[in-house]
Every structure is written in C-alpha cells, then in structure tokens.
C-alpha atoms as a PDB file:
ATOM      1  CA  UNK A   1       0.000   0.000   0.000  1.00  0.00           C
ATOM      2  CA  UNK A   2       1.514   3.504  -1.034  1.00  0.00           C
ATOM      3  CA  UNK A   3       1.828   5.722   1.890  1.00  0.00           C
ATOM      4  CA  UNK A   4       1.293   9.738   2.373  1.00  0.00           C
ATOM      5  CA  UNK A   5       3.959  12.137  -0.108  1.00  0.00           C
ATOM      6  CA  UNK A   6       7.177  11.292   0.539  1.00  0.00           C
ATOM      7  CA  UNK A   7      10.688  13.411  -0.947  1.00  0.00           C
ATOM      8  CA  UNK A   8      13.550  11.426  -2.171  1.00  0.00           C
ATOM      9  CA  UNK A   9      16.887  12.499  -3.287  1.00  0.00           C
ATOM     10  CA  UNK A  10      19.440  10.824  -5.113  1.00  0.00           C
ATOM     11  CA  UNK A  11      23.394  12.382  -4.983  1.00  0.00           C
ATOM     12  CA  UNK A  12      26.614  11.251  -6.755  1.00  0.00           C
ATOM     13  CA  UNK A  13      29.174  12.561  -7.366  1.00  0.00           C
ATOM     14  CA  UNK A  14      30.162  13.418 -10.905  1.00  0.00           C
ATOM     15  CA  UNK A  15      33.567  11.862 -12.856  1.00  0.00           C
ATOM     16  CA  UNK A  16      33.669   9.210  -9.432  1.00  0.00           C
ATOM     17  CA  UNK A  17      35.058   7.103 -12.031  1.00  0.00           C
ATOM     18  CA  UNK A  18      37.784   8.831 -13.196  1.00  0.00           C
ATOM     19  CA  UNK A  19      38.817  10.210 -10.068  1.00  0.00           C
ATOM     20  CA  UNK A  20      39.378   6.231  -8.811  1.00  0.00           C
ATOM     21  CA  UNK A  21      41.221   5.285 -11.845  1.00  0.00           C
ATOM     22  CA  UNK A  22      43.521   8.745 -11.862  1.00  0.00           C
ATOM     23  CA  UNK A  23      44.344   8.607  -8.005  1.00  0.00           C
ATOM     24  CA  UNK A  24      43.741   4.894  -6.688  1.00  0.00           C
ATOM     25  CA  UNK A  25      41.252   3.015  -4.598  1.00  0.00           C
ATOM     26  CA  UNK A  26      41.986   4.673  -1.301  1.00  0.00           C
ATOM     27  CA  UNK A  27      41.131   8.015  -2.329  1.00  0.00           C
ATOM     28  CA  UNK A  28      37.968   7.556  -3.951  1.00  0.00           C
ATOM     29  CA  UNK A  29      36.884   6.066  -0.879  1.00  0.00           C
ATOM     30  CA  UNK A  30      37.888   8.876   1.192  1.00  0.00           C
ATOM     31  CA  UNK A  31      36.466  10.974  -1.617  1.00  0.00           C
ATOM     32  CA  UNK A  32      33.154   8.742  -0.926  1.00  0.00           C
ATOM     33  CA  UNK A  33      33.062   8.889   2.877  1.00  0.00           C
ATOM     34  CA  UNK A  34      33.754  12.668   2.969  1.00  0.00           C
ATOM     35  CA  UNK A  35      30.084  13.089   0.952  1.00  0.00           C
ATOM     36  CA  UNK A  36      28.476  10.675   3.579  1.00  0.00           C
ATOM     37  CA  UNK A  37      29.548  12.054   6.510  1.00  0.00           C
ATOM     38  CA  UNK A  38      28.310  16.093   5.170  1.00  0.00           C
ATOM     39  CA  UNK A  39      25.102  14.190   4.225  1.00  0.00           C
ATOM     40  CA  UNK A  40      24.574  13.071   7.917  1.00  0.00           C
ATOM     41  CA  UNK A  41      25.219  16.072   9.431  1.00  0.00           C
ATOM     42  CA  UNK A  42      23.184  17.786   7.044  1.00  0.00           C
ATOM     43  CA  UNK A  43      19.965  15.558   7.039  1.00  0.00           C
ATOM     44  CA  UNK A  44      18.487  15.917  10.289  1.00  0.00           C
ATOM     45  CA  UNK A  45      18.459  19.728  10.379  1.00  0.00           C
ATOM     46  CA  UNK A  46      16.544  19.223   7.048  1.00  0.00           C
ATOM     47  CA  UNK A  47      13.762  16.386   8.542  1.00  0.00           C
ATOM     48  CA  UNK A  48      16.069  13.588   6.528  1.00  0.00           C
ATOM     49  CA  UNK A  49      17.155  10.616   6.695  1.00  0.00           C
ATOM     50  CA  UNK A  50      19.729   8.503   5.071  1.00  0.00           C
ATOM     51  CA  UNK A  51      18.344   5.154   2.907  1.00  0.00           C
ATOM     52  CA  UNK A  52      21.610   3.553   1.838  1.00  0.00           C
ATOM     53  CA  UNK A  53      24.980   4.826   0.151  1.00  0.00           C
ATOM     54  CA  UNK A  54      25.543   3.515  -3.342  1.00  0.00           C
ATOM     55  CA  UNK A  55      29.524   3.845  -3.752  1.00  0.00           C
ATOM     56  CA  UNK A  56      29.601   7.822  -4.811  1.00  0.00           C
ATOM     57  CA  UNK A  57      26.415   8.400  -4.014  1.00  0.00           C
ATOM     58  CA  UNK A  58      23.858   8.207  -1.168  1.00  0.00           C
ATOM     59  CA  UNK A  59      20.292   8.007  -1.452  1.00  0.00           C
ATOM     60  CA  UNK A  60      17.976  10.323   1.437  1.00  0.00           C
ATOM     61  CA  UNK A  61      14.309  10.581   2.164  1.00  0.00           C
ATOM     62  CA  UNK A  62      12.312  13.914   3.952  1.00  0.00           C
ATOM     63  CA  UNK A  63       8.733  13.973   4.940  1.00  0.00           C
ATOM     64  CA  UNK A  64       8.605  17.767   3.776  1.00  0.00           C
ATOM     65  CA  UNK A  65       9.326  18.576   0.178  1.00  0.00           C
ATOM     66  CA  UNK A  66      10.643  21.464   1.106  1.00  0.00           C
ATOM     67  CA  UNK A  67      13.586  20.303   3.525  1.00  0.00           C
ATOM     68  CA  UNK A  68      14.281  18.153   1.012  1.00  0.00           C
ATOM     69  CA  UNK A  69      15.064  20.608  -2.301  1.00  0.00           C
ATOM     70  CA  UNK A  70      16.833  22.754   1.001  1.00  0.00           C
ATOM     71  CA  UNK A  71      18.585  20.031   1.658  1.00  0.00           C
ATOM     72  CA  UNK A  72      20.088  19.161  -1.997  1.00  0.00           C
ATOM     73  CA  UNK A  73      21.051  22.880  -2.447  1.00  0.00           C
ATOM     74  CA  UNK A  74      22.673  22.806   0.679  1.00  0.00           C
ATOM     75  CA  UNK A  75      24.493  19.814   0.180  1.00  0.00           C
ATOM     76  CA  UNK A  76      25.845  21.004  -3.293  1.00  0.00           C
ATOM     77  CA  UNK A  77      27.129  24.198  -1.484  1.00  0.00           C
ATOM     78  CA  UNK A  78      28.766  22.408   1.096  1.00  0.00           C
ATOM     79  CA  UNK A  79      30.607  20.253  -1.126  1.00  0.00           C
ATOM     80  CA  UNK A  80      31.650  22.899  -3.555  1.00  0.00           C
ATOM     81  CA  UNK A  81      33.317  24.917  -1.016  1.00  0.00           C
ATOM     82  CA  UNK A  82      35.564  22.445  -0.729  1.00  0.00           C
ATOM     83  CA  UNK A  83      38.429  22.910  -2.689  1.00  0.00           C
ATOM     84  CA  UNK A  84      39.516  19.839  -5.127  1.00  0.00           C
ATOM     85  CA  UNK A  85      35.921  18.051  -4.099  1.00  0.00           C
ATOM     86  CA  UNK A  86      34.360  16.472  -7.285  1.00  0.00           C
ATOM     87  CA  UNK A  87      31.380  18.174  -8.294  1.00  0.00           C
ATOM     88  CA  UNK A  88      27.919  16.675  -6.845  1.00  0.00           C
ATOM     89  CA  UNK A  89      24.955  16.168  -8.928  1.00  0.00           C
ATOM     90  CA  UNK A  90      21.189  15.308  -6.941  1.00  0.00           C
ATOM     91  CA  UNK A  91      17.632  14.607  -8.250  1.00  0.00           C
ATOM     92  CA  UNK A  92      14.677  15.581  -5.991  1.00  0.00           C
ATOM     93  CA  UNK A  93      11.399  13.968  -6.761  1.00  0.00           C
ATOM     94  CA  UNK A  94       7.841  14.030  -4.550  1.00  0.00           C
ATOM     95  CA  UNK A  95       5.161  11.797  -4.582  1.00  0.00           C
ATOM     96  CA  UNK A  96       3.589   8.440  -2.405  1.00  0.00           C
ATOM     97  CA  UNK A  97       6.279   5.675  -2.083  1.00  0.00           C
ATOM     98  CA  UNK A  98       5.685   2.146  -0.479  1.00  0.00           C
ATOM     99  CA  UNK A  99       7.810   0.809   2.231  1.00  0.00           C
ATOM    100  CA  UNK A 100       8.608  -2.721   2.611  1.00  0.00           C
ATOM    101  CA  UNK A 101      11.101  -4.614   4.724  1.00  0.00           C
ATOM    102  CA  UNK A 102      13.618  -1.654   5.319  1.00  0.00           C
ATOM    103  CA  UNK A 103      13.617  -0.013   1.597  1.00  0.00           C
ATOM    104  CA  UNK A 104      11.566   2.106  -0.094  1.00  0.00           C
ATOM    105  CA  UNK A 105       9.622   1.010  -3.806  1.00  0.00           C
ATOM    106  CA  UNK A 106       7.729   3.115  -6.406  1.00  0.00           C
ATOM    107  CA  UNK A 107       7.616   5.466  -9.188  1.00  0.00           C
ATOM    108  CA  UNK A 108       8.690   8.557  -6.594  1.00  0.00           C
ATOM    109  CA  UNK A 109      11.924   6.792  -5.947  1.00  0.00           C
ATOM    110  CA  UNK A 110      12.495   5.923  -9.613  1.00  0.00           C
ATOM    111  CA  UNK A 111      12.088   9.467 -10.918  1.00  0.00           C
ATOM    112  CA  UNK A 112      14.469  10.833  -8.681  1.00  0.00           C
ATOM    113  CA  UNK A 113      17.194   8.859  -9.192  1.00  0.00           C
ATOM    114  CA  UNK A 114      16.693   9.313 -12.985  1.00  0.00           C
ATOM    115  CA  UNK A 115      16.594  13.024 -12.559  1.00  0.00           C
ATOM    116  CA  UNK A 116      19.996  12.597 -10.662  1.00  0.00           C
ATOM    117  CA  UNK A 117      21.582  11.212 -13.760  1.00  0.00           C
ATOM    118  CA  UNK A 118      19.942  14.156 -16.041  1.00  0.00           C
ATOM    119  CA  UNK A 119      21.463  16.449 -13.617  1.00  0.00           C
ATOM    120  CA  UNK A 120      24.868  18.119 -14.644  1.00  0.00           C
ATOM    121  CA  UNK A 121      27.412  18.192 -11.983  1.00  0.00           C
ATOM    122  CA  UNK A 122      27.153  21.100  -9.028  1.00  0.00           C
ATOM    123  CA  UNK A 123      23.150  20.842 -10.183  1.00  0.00           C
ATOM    124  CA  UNK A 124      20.225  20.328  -8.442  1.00  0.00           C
ATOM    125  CA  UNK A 125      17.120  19.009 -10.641  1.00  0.00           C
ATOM    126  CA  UNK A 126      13.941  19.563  -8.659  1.00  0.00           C
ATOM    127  CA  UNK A 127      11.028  17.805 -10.412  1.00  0.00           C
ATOM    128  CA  UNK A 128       7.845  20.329 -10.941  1.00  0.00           C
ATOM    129  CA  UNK A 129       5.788  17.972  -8.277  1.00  0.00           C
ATOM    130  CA  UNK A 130       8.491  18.328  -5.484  1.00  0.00           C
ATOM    131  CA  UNK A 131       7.902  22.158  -6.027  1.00  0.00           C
ATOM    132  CA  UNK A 132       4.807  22.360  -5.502  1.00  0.00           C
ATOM    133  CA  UNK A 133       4.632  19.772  -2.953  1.00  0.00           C
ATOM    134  CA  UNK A 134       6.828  22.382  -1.051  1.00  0.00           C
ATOM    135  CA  UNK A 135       4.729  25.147  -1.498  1.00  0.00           C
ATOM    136  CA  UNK A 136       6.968  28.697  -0.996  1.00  0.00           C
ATOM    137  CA  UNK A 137      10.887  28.101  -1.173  1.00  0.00           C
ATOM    138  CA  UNK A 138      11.952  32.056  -0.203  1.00  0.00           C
ATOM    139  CA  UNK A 139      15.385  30.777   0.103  1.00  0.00           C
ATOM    140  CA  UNK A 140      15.542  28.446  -3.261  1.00  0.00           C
ATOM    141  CA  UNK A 141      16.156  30.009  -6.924  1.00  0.00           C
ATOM    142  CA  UNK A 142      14.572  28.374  -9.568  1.00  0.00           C
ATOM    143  CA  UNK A 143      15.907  28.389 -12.889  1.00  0.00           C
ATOM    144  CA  UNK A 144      13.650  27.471 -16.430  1.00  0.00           C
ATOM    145  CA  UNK A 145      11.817  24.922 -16.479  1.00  0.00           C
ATOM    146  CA  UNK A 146      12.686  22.012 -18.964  1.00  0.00           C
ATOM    147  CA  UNK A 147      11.055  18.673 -19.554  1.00  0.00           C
ATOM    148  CA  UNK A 148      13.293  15.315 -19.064  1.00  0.00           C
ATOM    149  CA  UNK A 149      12.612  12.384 -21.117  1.00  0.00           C
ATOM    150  CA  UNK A 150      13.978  10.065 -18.509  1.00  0.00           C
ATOM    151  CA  UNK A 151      14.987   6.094 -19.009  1.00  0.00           C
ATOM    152  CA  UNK A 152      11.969   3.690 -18.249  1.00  0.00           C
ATOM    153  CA  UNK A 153      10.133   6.546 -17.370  1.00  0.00           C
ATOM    154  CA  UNK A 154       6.514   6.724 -19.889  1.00  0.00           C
ATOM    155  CA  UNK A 155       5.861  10.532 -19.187  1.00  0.00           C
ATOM    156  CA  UNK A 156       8.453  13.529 -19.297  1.00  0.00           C
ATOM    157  CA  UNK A 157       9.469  14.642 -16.277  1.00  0.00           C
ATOM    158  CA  UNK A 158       9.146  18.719 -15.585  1.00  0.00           C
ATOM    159  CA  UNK A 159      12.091  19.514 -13.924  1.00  0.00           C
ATOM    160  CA  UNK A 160      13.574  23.057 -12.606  1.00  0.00           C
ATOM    161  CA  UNK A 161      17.647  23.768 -11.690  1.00  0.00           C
ATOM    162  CA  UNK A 162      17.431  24.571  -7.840  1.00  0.00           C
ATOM    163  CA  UNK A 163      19.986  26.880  -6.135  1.00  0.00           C
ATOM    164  CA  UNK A 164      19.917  29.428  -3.383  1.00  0.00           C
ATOM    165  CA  UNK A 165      18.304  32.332  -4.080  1.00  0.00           C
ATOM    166  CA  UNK A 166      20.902  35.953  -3.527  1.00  0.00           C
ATOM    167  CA  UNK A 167      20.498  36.961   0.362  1.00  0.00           C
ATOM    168  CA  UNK A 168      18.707  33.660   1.063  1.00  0.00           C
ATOM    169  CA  UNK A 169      21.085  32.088   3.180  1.00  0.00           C
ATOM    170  CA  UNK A 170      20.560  28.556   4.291  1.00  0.00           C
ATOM    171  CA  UNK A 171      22.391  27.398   7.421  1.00  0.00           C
ATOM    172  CA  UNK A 172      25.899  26.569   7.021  1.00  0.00           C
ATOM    173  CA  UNK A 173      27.866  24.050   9.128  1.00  0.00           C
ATOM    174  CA  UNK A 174      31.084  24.813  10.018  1.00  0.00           C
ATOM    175  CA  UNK A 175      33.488  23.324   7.539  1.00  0.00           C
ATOM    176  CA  UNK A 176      35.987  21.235   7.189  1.00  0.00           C
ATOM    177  CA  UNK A 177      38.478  21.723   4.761  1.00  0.00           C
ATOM    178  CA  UNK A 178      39.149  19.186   2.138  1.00  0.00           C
ATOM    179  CA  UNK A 179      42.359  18.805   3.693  1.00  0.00           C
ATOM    180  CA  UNK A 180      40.803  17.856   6.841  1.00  0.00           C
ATOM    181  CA  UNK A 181      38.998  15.193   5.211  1.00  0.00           C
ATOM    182  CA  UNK A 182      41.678  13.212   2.719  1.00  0.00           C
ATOM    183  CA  UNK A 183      45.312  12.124   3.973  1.00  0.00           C
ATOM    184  CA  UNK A 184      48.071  15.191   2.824  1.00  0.00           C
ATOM    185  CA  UNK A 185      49.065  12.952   0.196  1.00  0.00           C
ATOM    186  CA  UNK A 186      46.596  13.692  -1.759  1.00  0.00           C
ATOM    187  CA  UNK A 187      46.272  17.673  -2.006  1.00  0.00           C
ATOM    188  CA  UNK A 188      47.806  19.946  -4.311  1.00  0.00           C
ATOM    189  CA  UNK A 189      50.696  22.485  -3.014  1.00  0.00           C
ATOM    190  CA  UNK A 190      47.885  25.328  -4.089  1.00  0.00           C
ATOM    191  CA  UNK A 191      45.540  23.735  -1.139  1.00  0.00           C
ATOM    192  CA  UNK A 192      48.685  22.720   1.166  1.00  0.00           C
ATOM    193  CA  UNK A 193      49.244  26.372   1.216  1.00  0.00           C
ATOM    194  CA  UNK A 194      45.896  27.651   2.232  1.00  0.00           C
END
C-alpha cells in the first residue's frame, strides 16, 4: 500500500570514475566517505534521513518537500566549497512511495534517481511535483523549467535547476576543509598552502 507524499533524493558525485582510476582506490573512498559524513550532518536539520549509500552516491528521504530541495542545495554548497571536491549532482522527486522490509519502492523513488543522472554536476534538478509539494521556497532560486525524457520513465518529467536564491542564506555548518577530510598525500601544493 503507497503511503502519504514522501521526498527522495538521489546524490553522486560526478567523474567518481575517473577520479578512482587517476588517483587509486583509497582516495575515492575517502572521496566517498567525505560526501556521507556532510550528508549526515546535514539531514536531520533538514527532517532527513539517510536510505543507503551507493559507492559515490547516497540516497535520502524527507517527509517535507521542502527540507528536502533545502537540503540538496545545501548539500551542493557544502561540497563545492571544498576545494579539489568532485562536483555533486542530486535529483529531488515528490510523490507516495511504499515501504517494505527496510527499503523504499515506487515510481517517486524511480524518478528521482533518474533526474539525478539528467542532472549536470554542481546541479540540483527539482522535479515540478516536489515544487509544488513544497509550497513557498523564499530561500531556493529556480531556474527554467525544462522537460526530461527520462529512461523507463513513460511521461516527461518537468524539472527546474534549484539553487539558493541571492540573500537567502541557508544554514551553514562549520566546515571542514578538504584537507581535513583526505590524507596530505593527496592535495595539491595550491591547497597545502591555504
């Protein structure tokens, strides 16, 4: 049975692959755990939680439509202010989803993870119905609306670039620098120096 309107969002981050085959095993893992670890301290201020990590990506769910398109903007931001971070890509979708022994089924879920892979990296795709399942976003810039013929998806999806609007600050954490997060090894002299 399909419950009430849930929000799903599926993030990965963009040239994963590359990054693993240019600079080894170890630091696309640290790469990896650095994007789960802002996602859990980011979800619960946002009414999230986390469903599952998928390698280079992680896959979260929010009651309110609203802390969830927050949430992927945020998340983005985060991420991009950290120097040498691989740019992160997320697909927001709304709708009733059915859950059964610990995961989450239905079109809802489906849509936003194929609105994830439409996305280009630093992007957020918000799908038309997640809008307007949040109602007012005063803090969220929409950009033009575009239609997404997505894979095993009968219907395109309407889909709008989400960002944060000038002067509409969302709550930051306090940050970590990338070299806080990945062994020394790893950075450039341009970030050693900062």
């Amino acid at each position: 049975m399909a419950s009430s309107e849930h929000t799903f969002l599926f993030a990965d981050l963009v040239g994963f692959t590359a990054l693993t085959d240019a600079e080894g095993d170890d630091r696309a893992a640290e790469v990896a755990l650095a994007l789960y670890e802002r996602a859990r301290q980011l979800a619960p201020r946002y009414g999230a939680e986390e469903l599952k990590t998928l390698g280079d990506g992680v896959v979260l769910r929010c009651d309110r439509a609203e802390g969830g398109i927050e949430l992927a903007v945020r998340l983005v931001e985060e991420l991009e202010s950290i120097p040498g971070f691989p740019p992160l890509r997320v697909g927001v979708h709304a709708g009733p989803a059915v859950h059964r022994h610990g995961e989450w089924y239905g079109r809802t879920v489906n849509v936003a993870a194929r609105l994830c892979t439409a996305a280009g990296g630093g992007e957020v795709l918000a799908s038309e119905q997640a809008i307007a399942a949040a109602g007012r976003l005063p803090k969220i810039e929409l950009g033009e609306r575009r239609l997404h013929w997505l894979r095993n998806v009968t219907e395109p999806i309407a889909a709008h670039a989400a960002s944060a609007r000038a002067g509409g600050v969302l709550p930051r954490l306090a940050l970590r620098r990338f070299a806080d997060v990945l062994p020394r090894a790893h950075l450039t002299a341009v970030e050693v120096s900062r």
